[in-house]
C-alpha atoms as a PDB file:
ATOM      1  CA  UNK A   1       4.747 -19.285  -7.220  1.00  0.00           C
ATOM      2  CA  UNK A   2       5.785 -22.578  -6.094  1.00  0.00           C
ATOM      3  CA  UNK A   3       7.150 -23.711  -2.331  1.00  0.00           C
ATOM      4  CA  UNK A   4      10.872 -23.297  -3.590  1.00  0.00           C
ATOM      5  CA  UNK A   5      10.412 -20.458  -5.711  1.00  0.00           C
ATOM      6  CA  UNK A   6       8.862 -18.602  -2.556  1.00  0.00           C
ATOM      7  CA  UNK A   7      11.434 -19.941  -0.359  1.00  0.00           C
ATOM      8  CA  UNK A   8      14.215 -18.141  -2.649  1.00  0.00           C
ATOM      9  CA  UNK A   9      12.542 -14.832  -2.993  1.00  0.00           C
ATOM     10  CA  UNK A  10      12.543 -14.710   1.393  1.00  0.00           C
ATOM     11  CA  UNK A  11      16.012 -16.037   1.508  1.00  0.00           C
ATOM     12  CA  UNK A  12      16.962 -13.045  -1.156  1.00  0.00           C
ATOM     13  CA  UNK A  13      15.077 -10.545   1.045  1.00  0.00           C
ATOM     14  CA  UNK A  14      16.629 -11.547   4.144  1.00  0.00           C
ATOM     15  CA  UNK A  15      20.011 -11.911   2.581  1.00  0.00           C
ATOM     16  CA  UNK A  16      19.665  -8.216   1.187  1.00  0.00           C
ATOM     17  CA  UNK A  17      17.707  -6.656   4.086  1.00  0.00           C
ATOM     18  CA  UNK A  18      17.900  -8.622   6.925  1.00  0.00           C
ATOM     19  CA  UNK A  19      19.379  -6.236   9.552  1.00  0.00           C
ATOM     20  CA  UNK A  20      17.334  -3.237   8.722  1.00  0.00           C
ATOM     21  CA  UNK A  21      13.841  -5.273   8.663  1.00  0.00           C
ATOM     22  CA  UNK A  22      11.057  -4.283  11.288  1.00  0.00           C
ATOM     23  CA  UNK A  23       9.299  -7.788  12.460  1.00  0.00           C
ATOM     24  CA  UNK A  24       5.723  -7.145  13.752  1.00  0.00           C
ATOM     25  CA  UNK A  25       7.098  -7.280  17.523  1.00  0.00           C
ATOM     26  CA  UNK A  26       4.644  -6.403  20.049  1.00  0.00           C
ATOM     27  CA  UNK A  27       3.573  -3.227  18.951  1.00  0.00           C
ATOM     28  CA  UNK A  28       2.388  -4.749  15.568  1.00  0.00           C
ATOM     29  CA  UNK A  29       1.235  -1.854  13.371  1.00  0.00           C
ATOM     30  CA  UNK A  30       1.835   0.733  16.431  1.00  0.00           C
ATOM     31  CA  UNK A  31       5.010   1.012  16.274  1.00  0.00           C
ATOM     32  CA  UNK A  32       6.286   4.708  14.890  1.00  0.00           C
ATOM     33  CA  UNK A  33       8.771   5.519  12.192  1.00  0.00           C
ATOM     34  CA  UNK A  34      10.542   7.373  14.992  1.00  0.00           C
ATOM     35  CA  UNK A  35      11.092   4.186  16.966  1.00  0.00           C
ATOM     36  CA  UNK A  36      11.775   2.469  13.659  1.00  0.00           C
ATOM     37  CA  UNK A  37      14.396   4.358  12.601  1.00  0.00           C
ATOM     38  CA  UNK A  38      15.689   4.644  16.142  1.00  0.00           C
ATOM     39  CA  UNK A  39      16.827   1.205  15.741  1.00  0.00           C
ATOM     40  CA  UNK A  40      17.579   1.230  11.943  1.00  0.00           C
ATOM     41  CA  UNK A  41      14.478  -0.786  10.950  1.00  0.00           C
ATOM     42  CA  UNK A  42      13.514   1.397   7.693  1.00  0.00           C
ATOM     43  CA  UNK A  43      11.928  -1.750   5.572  1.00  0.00           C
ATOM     44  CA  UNK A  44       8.408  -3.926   6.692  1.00  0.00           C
ATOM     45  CA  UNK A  45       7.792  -6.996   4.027  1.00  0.00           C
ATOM     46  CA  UNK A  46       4.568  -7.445   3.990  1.00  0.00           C
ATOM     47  CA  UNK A  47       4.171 -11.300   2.651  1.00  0.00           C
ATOM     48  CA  UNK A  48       1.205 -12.887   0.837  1.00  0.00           C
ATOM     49  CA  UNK A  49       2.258 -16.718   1.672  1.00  0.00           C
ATOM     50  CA  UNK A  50       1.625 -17.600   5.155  1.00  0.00           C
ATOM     51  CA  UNK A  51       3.659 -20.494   5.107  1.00  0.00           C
ATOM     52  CA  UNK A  52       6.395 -17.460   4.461  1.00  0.00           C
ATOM     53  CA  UNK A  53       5.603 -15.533   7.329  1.00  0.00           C
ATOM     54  CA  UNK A  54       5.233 -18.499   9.657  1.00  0.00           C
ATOM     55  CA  UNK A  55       8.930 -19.389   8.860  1.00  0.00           C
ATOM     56  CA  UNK A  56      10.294 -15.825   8.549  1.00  0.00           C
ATOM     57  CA  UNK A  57       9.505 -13.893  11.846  1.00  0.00           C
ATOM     58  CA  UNK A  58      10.786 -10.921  10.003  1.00  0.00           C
ATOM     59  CA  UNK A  59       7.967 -11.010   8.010  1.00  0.00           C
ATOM     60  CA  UNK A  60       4.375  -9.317   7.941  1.00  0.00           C
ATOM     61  CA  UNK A  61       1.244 -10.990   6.913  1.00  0.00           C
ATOM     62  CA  UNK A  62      -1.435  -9.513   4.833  1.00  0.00           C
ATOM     63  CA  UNK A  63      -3.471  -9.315   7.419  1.00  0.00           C
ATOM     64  CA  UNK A  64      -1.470  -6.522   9.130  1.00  0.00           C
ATOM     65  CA  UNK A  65      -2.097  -4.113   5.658  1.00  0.00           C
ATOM     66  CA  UNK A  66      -5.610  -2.717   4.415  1.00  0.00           C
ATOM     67  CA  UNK A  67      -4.979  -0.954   1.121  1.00  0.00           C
ATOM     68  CA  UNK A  68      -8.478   0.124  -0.237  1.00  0.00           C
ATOM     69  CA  UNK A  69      -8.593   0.923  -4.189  1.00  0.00           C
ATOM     70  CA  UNK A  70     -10.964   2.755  -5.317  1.00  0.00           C
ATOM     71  CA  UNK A  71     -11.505   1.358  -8.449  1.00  0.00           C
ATOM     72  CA  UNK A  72     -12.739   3.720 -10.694  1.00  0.00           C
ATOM     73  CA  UNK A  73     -11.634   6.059 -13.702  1.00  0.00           C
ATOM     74  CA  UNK A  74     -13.006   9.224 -12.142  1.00  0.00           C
ATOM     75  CA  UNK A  75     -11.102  11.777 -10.068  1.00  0.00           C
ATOM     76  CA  UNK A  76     -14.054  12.754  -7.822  1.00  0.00           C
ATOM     77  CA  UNK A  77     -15.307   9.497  -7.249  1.00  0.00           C
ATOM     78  CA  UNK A  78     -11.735   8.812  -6.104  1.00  0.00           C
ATOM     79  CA  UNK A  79     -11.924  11.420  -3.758  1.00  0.00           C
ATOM     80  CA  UNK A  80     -15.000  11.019  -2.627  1.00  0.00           C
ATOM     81  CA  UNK A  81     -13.799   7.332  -1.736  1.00  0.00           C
ATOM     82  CA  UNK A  82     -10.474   8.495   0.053  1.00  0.00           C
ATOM     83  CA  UNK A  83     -12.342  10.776   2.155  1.00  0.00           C
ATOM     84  CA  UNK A  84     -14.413   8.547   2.955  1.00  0.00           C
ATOM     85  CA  UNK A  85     -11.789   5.560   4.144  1.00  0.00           C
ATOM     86  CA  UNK A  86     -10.202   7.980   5.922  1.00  0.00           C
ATOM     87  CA  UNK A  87     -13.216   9.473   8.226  1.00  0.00           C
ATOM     88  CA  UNK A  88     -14.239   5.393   8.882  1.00  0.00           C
ATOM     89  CA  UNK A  89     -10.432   5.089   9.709  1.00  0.00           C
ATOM     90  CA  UNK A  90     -10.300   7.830  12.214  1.00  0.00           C
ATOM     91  CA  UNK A  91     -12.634   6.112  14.311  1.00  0.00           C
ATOM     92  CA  UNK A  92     -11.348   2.417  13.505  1.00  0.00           C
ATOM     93  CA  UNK A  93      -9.603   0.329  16.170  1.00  0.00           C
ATOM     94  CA  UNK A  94      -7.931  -2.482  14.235  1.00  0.00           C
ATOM     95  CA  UNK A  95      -4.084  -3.372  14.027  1.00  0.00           C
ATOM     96  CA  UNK A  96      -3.276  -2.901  10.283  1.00  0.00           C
ATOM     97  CA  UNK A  97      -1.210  -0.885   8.523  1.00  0.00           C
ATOM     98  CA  UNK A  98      -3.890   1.775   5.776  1.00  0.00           C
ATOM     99  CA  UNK A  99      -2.372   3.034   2.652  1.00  0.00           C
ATOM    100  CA  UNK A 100      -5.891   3.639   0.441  1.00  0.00           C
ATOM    101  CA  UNK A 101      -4.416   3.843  -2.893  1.00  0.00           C
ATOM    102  CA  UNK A 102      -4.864   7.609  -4.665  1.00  0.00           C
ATOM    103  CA  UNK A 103      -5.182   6.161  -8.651  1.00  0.00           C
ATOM    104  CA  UNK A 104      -7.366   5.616 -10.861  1.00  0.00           C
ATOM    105  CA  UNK A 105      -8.025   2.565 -12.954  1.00  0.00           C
ATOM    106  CA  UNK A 106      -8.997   2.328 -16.410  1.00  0.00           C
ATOM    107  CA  UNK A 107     -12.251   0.778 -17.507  1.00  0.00           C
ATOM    108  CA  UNK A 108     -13.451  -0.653 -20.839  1.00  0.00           C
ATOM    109  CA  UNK A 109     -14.962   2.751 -21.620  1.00  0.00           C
ATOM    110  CA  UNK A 110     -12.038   4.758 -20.629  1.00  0.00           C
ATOM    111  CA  UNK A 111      -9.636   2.959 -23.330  1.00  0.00           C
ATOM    112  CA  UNK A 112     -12.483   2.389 -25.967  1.00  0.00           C
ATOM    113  CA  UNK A 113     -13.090   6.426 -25.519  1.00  0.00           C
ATOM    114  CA  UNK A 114      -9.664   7.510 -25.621  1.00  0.00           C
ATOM    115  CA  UNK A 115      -8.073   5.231 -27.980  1.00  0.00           C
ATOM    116  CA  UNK A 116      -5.936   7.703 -29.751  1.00  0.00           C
ATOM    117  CA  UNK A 117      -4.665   9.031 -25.926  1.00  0.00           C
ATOM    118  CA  UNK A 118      -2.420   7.027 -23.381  1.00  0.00           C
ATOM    119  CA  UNK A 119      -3.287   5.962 -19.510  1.00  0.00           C
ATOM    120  CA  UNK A 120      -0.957   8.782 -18.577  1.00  0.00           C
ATOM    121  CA  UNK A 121      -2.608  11.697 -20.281  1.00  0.00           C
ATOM    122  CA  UNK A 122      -6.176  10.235 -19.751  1.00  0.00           C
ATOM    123  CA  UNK A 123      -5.766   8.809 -16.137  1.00  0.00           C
ATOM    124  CA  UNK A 124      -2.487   9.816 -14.521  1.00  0.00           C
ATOM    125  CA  UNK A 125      -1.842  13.190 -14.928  1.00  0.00           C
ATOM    126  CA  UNK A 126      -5.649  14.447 -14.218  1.00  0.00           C
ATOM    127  CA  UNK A 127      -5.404  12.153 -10.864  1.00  0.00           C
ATOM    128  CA  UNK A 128      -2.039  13.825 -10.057  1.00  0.00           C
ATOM    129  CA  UNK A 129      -2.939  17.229 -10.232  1.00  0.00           C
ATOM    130  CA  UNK A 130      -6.082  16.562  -8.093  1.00  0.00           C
ATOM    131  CA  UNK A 131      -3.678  14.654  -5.525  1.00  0.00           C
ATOM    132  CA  UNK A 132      -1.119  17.457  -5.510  1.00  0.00           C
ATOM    133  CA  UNK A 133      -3.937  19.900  -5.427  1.00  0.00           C
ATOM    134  CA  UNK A 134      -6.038  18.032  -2.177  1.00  0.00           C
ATOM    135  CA  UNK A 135      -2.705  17.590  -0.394  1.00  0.00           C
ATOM    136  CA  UNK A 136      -1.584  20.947  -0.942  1.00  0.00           C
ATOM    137  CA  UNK A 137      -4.766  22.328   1.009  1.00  0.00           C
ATOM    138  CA  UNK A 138      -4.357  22.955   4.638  1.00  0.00           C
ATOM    139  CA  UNK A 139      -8.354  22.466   5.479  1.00  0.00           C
END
């Protein structure tokens, strides 16, 4: 996107959401949805253009988000990779906001194998289940 075209979509955003927007603040990443929603802050933008974010104290940079993908078409390996993140996160220190991402991406191989299926009965639903199924179990 261009400078203008940037400087529209924050305008827009603030426009819309402005009163009920959480800036980073001092507590940065810290901060609880209790105390968010204590004070009617129930929306962080998160902004990839830090020209945006310098100009927009309402705004987030990316550097305040870590979103690990796993990238694979396998359920397992997805899980395997989720539990991982989150045993190096327990014991990370850092101010940024983790949402590791539970899906699975197609590869070459996945649509040249399943060309008569769809993403959703190859990919989606098996990953859902397994999601459902993980988050379901209280160990």
């Amino acid at each position: 996107m261009d400078t203008a075209s940037h400087k529209t979509l924050a305008d827009m955003l603030i426009a819309k959401f402005g009163k009920i927007l959480r800036a980073p603040g001092e507590d940065g990443p810290k901060v609880t949805l209790q105390e968010m929603w204590g004070k009617a802050e129930t929306i962080i933008v998160i902004y990839n253009n830090t020209d945006v974010v310098n100009t927009h104290p309402s705004f987030w940079s990316t550097q305040f988000n870590s979103a690990p993908w796993p990238n694979t078409a396998d359920v397992n390996v997805m899980l395997d990779f989720l539990n991982r993140h989150s045993a190096e996160r327990a014991s990370a220190l850092d101010d940024a906001f983790h949402a590791p991402q539970a899906l699975l991406t197609p590869q070459p191989t996945t649509v040249i194998c399943n060309i008569c299926s769809t993403l959703k009965d190859v990919l989606a639903r098996p990953c859902n289940r397994r999601v459902y199924r993980v988050a379901q179990d209280p160990h």
